[in-house]
Protein backbone atom coordinates (compact mmCIF):
# COMPACT_ATOMS: atom_id res chain seq x y z
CA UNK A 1 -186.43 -129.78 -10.14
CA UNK A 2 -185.30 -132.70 -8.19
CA UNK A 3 -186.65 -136.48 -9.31
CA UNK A 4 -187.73 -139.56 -7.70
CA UNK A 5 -184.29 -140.99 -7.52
CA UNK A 6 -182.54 -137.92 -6.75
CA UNK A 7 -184.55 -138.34 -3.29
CA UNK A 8 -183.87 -141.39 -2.53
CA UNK A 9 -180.25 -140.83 -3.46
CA UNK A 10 -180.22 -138.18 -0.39
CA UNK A 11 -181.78 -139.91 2.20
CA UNK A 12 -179.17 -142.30 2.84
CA UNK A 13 -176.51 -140.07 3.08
CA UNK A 14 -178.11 -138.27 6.22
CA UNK A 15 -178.89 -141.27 7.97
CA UNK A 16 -175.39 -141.91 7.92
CA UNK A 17 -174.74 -138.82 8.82
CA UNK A 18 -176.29 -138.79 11.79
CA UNK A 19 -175.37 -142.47 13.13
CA UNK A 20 -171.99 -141.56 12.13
CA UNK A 21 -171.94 -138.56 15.10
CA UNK A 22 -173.96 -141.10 17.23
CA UNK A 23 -170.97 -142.88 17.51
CA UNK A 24 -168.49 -140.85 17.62
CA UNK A 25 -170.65 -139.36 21.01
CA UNK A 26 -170.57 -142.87 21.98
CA UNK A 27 -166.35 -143.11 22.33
CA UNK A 28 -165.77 -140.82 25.60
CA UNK A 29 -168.69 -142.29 27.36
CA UNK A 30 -166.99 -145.56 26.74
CA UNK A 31 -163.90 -144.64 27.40
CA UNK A 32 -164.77 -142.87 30.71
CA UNK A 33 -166.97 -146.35 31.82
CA UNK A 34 -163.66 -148.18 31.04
CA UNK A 35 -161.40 -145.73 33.45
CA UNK A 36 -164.05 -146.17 36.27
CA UNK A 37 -163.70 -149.78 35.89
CA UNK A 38 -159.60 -150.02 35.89
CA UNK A 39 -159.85 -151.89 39.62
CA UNK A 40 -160.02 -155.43 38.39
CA UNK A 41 -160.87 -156.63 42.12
CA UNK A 42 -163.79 -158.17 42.40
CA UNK A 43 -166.76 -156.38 43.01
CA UNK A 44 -167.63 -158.05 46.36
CA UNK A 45 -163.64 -156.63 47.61
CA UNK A 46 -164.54 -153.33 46.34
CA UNK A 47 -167.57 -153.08 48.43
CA UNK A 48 -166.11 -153.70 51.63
CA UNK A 49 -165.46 -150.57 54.15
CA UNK A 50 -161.81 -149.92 54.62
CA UNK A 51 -159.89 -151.26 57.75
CA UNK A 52 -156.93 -149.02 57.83
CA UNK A 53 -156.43 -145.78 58.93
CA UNK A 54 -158.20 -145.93 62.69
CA UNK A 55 -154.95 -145.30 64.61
CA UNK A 56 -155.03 -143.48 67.29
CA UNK A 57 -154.17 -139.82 66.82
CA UNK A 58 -152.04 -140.22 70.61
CA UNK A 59 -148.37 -141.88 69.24
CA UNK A 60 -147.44 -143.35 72.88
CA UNK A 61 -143.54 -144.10 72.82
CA UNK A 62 -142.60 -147.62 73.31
CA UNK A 63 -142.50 -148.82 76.47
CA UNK A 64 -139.47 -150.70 77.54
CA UNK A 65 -140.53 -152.08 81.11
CA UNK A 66 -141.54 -155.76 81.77
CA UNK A 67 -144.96 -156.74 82.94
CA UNK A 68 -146.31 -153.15 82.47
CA UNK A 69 -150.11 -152.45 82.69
CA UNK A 70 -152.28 -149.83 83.97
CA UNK A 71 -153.99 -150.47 87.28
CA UNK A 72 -157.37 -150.76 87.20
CA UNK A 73 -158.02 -148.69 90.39
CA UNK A 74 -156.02 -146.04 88.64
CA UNK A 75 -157.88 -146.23 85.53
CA UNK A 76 -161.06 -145.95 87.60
CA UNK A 77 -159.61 -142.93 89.68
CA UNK A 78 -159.54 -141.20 86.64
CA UNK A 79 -162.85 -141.89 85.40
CA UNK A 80 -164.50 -140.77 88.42
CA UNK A 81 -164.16 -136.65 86.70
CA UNK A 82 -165.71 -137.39 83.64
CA UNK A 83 -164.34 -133.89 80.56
CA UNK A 84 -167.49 -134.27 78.05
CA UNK A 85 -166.74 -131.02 76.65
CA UNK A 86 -170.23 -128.76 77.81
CA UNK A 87 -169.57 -124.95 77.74
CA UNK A 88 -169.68 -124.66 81.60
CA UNK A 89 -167.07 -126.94 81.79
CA UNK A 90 -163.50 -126.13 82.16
CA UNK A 91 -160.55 -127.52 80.24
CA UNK A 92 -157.70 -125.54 82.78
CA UNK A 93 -159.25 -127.43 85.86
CA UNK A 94 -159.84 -130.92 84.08
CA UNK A 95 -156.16 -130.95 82.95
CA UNK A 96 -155.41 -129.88 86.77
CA UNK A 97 -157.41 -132.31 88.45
CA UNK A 98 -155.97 -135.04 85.66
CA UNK A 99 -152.25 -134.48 86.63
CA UNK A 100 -152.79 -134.23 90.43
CA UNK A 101 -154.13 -137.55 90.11
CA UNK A 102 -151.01 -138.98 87.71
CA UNK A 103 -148.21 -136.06 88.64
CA UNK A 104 -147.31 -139.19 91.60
CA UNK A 105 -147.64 -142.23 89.43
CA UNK A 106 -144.24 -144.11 89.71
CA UNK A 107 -143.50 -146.80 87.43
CA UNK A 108 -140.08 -148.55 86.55
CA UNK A 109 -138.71 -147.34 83.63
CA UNK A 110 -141.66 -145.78 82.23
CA UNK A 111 -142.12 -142.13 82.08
CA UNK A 112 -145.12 -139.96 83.83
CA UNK A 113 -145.84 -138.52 80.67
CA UNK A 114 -146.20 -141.97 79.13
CA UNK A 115 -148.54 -142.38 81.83
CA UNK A 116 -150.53 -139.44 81.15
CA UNK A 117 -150.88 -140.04 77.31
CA UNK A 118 -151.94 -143.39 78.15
CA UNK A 119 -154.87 -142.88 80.99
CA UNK A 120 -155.89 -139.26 79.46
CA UNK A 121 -158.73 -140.49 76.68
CA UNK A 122 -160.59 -142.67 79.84
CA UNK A 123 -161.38 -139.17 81.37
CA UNK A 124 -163.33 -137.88 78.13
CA UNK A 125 -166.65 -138.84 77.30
CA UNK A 126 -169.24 -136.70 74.47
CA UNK A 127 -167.69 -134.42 72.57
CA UNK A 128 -164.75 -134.47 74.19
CA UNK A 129 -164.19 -137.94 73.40
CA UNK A 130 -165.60 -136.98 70.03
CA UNK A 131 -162.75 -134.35 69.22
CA UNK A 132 -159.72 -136.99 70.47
CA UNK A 133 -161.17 -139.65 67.49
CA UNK A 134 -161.50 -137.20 65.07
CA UNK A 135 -157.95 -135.81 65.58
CA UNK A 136 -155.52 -137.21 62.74
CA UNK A 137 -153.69 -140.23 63.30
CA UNK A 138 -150.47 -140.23 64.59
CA UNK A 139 -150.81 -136.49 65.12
CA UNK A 140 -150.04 -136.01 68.66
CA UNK A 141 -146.78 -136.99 70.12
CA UNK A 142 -146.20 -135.17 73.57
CA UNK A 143 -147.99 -134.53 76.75
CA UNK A 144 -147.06 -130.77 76.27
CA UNK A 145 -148.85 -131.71 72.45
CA UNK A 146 -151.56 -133.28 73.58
CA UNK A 147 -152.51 -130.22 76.39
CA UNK A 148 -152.04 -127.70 74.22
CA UNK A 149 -154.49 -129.12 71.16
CA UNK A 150 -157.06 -129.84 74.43
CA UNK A 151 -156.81 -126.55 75.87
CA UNK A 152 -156.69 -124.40 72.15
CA UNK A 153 -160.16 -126.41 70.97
CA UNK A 154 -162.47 -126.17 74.11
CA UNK A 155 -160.92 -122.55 75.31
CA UNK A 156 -161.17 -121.17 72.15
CA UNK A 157 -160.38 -117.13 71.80
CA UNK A 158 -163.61 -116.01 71.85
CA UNK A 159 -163.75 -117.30 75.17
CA UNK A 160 -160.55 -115.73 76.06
CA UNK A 161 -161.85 -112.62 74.94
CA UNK A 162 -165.25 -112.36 77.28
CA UNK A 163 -164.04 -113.97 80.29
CA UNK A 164 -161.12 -110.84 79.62
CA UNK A 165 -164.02 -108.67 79.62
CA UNK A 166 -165.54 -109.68 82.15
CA UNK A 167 -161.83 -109.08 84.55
CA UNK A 168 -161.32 -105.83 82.99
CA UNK A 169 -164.66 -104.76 83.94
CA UNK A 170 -165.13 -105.93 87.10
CA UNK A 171 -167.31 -104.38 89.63
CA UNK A 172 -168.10 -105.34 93.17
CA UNK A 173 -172.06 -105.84 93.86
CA UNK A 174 -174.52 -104.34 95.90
CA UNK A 175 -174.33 -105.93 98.99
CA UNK A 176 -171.44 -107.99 98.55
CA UNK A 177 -168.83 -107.95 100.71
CA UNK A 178 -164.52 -106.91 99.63
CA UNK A 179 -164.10 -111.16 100.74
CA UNK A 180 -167.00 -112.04 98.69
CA UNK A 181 -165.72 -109.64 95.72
CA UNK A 182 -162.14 -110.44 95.80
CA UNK A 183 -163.05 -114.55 95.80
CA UNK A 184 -165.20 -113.84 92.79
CA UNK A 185 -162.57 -112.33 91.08
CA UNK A 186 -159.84 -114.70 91.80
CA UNK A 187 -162.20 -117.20 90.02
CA UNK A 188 -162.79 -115.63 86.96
CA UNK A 189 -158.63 -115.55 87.14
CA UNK A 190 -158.52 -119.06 87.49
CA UNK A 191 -161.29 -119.75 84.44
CA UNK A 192 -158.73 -117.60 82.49
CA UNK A 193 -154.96 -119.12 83.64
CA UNK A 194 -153.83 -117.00 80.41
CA UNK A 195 -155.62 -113.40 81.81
CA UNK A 196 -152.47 -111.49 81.68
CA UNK A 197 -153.41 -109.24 84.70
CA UNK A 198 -152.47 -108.76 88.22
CA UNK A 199 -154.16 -109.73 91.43
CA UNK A 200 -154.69 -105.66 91.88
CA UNK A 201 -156.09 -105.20 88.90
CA UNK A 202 -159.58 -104.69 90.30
CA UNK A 203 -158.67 -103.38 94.21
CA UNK A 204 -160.17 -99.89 92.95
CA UNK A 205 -163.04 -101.30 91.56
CA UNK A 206 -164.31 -103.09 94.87
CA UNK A 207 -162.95 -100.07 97.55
């Protein structure tokens, strides 16, 4: 039979107990507060929004020539074909139309490609424009770079694969004429520069 003083004697110890794991809980949330807080910069620093890193993902090579600058009238000749990246738009013909316009470009020791990487981003606009911004920076070097990472994101292989569909199962209409046929045809070839077939692919299907 336990006394008075024998219960009192107990108490004590599991108080202690129990502030002793208290603390002990107490360390790692310390600790991890303290490794959160290593950046001794002041708080007001910390808060600010970064200002690196918003290079432009097109790396244009230096440019050697003296008194160099892009015409305006060029600049605007560009602009007036507008790529904003809608599905019934197509990347083969805006990179077509693009390079007929700078393809004659002639500057003194500057390169047409230069040219090109350094006019192409005025002719986007929505997405398009969108997808160029969000590319890494730094990541594109070449024309030949820069066309093929256009072409591969808004021509995707699904899209290769119907407009393939659609050549491979061709079939002149009702009331349409071999002309009309065969210039209906040679569209969906140009949609699809890639198609892989011939011109007479389809000659049995409109006869």
């Amino acid at each position: 039979m336990r006394t008075r003083s024998s219960l009192e004697y107990t108490i004590p110890r599991r108080r202690n107990r129990r502030r002793s794991r208290q603390q002990q809980e107490a360390i790692p949330i310390v600790d991890k507060f303290s490794i959160q807080m290593a950046d001794d910069r002041p708080m007001a620093e910390q808060l600010q929004a970064p200002t690196g890193g918003f290079e432009s993902a097109i790396v244009v090579p230096p440019i050697n020539a003296q008194n160099f600058e892009l015409k305006s009238s060029l600049i605007n000749l560009v602009q007036n074909r507008i790529f904003r990246g809608g599905n019934d738009e197509e990347p083969h013909a805006h990179i077509r139309h693009f390079e007929s316009i700078t393809n004659n470009q002639r500057y003194p020791d500057v390169p047409n490609t230069t040219i090109k990487l350094l006019l192409l981003h005025f002719s986007l606009d929505g997405v398009a424009k969108t997808w160029l911004d969000k590319e890494p920076p730094n990541s594109i070097l070449t024309w030949d770079d820069l066309v093929s990472k256009f072409i591969n994101f808004f021509f995707p292989p699904s899209k290769t694969t119907n407009l393939r569909n659609e050549i491979t199962n061709f079939r002149q209409i009702a009331q349409e004429s071999f002309s009309e046929a065969w210039e209906r045809f040679k569209e969906l070839l140009r949609k699809c520069p890639h198609h892989g077939f011939s011109l007479m692919h389809p000659i049995s299907h409109i006869l």
